[in-house]
N, C-alpha and C. Protein backbone atom coordinates (compact mmCIF):
# COMPACT_ATOMS: atom_id res chain seq x y z
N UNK A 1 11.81 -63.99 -40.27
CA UNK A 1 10.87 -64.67 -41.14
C UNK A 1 10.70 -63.87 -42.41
N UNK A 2 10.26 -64.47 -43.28
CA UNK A 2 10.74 -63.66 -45.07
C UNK A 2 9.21 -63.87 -44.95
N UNK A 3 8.85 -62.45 -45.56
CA UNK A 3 6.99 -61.96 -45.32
C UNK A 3 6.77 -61.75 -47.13
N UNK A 4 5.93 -62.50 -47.94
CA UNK A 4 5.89 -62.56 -49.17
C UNK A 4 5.54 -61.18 -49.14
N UNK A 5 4.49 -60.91 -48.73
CA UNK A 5 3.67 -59.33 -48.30
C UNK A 5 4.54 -58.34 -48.66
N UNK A 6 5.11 -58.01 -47.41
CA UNK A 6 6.42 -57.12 -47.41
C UNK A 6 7.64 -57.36 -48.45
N UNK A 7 8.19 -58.19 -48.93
CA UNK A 7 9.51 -58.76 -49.64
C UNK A 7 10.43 -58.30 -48.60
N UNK A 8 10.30 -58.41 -47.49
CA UNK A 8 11.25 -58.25 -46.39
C UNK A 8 10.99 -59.47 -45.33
N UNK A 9 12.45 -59.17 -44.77
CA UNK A 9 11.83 -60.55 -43.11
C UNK A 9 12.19 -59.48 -41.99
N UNK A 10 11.00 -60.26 -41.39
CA UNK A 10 10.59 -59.51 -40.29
C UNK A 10 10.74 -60.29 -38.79
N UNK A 11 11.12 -59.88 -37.76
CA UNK A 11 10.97 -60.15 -36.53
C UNK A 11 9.53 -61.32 -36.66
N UNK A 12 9.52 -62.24 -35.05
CA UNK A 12 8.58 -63.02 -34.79
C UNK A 12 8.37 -63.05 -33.64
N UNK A 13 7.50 -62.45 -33.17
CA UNK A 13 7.08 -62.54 -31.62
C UNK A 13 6.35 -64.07 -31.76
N UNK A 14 7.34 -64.45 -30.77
CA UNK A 14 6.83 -65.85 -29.96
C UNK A 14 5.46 -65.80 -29.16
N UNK A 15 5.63 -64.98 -28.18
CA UNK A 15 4.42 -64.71 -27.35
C UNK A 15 2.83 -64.72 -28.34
N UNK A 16 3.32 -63.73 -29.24
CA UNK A 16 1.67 -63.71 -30.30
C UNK A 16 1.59 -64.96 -31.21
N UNK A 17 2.91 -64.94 -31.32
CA UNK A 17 3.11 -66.79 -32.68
C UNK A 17 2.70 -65.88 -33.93
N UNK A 18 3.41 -64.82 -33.97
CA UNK A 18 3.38 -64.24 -35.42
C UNK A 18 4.22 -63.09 -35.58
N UNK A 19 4.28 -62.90 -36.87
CA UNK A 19 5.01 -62.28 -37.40
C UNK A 19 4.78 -60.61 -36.93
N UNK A 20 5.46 -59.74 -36.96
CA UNK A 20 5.76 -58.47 -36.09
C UNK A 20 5.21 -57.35 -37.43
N UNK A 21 5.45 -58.13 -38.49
CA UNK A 21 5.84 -56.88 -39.95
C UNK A 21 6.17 -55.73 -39.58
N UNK A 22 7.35 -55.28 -38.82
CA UNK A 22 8.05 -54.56 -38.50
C UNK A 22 9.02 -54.39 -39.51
N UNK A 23 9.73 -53.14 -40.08
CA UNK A 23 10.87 -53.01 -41.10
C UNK A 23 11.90 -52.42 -40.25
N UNK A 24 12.94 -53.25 -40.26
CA UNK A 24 14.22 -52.91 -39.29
C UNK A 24 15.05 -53.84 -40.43
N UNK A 25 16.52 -53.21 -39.76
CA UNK A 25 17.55 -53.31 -40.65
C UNK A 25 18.26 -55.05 -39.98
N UNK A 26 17.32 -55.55 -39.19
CA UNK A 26 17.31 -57.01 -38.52
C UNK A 26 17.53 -57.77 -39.57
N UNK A 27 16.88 -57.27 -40.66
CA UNK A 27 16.46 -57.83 -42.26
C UNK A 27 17.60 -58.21 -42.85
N UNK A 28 19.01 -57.40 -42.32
CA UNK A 28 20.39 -57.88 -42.47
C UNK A 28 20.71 -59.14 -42.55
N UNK A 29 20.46 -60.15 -41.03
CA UNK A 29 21.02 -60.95 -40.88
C UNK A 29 20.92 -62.21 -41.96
N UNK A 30 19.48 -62.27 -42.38
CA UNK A 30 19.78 -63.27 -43.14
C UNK A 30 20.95 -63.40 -44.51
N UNK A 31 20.92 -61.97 -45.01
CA UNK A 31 21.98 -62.09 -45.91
C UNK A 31 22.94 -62.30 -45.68
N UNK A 32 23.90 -61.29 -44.44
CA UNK A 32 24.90 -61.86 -43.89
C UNK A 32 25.00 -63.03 -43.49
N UNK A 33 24.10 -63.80 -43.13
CA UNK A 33 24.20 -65.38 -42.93
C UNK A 33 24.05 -66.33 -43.91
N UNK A 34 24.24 -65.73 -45.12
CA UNK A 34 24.06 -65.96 -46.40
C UNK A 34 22.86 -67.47 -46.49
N UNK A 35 21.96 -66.84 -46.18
CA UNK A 35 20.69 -68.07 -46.33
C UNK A 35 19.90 -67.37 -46.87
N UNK A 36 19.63 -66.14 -47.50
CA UNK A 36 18.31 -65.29 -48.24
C UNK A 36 18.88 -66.25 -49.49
N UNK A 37 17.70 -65.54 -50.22
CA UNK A 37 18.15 -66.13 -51.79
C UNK A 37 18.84 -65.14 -52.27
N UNK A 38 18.49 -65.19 -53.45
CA UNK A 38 19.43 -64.14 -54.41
C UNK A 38 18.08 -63.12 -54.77
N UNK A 39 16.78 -63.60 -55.19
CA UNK A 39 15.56 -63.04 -55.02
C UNK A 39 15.45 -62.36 -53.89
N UNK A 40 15.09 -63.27 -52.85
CA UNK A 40 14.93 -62.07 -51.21
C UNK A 40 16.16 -61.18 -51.18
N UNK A 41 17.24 -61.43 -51.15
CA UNK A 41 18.63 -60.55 -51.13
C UNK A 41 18.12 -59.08 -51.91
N UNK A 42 17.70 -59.23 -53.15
CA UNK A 42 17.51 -57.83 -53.89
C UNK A 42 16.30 -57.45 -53.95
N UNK A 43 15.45 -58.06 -53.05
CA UNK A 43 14.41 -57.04 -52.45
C UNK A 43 14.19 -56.28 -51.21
N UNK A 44 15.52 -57.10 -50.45
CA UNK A 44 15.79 -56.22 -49.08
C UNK A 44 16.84 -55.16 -49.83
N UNK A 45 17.83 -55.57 -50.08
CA UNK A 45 18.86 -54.31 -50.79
C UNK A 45 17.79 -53.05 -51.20
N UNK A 46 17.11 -53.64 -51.75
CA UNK A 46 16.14 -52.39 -52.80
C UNK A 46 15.17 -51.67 -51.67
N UNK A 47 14.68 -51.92 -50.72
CA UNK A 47 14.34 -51.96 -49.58
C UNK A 47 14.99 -50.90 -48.92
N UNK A 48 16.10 -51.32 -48.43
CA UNK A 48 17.00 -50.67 -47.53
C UNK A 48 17.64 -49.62 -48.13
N UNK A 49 17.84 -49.35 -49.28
CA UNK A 49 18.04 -48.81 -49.89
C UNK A 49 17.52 -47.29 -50.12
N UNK A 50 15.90 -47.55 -50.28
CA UNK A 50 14.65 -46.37 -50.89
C UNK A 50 14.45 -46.51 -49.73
N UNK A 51 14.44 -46.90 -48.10
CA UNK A 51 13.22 -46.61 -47.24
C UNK A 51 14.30 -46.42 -45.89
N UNK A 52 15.29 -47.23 -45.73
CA UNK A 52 16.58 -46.86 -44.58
C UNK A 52 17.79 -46.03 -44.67
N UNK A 53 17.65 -45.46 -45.85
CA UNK A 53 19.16 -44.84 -46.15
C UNK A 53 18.83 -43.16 -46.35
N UNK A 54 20.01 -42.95 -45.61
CA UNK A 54 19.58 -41.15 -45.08
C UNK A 54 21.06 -40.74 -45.19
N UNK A 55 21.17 -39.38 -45.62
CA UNK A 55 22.25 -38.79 -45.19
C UNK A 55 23.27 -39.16 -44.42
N UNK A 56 24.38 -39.93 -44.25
CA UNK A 56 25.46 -39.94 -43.47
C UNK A 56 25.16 -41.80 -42.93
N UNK A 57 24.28 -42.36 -43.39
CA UNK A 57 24.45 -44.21 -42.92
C UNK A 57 22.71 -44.42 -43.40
N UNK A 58 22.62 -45.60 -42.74
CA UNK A 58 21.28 -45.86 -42.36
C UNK A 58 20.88 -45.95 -40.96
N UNK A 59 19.60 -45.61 -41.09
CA UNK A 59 18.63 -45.89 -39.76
C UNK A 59 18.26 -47.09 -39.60
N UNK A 60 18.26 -47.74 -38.17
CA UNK A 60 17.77 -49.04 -37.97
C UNK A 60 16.53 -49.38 -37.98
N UNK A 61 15.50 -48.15 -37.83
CA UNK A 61 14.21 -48.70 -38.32
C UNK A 61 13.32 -47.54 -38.81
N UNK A 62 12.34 -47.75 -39.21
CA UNK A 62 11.73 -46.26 -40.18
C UNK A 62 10.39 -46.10 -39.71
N UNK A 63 10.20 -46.48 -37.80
CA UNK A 63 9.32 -45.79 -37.21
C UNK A 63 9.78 -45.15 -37.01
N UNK A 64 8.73 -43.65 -36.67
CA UNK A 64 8.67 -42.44 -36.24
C UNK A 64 7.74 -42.56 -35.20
N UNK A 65 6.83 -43.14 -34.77
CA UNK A 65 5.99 -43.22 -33.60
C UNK A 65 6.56 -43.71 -32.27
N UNK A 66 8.01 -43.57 -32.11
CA UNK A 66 8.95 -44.37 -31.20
C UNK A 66 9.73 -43.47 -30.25
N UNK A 67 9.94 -43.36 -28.91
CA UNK A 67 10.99 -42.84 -28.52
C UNK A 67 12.21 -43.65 -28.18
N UNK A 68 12.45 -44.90 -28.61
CA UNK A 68 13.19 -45.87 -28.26
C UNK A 68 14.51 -45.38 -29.24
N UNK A 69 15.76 -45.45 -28.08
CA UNK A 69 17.06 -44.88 -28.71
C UNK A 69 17.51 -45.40 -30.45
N UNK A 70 16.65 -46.35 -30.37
CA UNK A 70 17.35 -47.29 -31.83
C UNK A 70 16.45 -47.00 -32.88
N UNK A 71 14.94 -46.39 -32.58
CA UNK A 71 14.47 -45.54 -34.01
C UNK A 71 14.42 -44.43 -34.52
N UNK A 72 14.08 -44.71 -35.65
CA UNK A 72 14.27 -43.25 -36.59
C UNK A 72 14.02 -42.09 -35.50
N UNK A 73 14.48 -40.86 -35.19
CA UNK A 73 15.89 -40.35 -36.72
C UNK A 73 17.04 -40.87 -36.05
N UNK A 74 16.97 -41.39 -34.72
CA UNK A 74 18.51 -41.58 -34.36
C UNK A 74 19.15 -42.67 -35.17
């Protein structure tokens, strides 16, 4: 879901019926599925960019309160 808030899309928990505003690199798919705009496109780029990109790739998400294998720093 594309969060005006954030200028990112975010996950949607069904169970709550709302939006997660979680920042994960999930934020991908719509571009690769080429359905963002050209607007949303270069505010996730810009995004992923300043807030996922580290030394040697990116991180899939930019919690630190996580021990789950798929967040930051792994």
């Amino acid at each position: 879901m594309w969060s005006d808030d954030l200028q990112f899309f975010t996950d949607y928990n069904f169970i709550r019926k709302k939006p997660t505003n979680r920042l994960t690199l999930a934020a991908l798919y719509p571009l690769w599925l080429d359905i963002a705009t050209k607007n949303q496109a270069q505010n996730v780029a810009r995004q992923v960019e300043s807030l996922f990109l580290r030394d040697g790739g990116v991180v899939t998400t930019i919690s630190n309160q996580s021990t789950q294998q798929w967040d930051n720093p792994n």
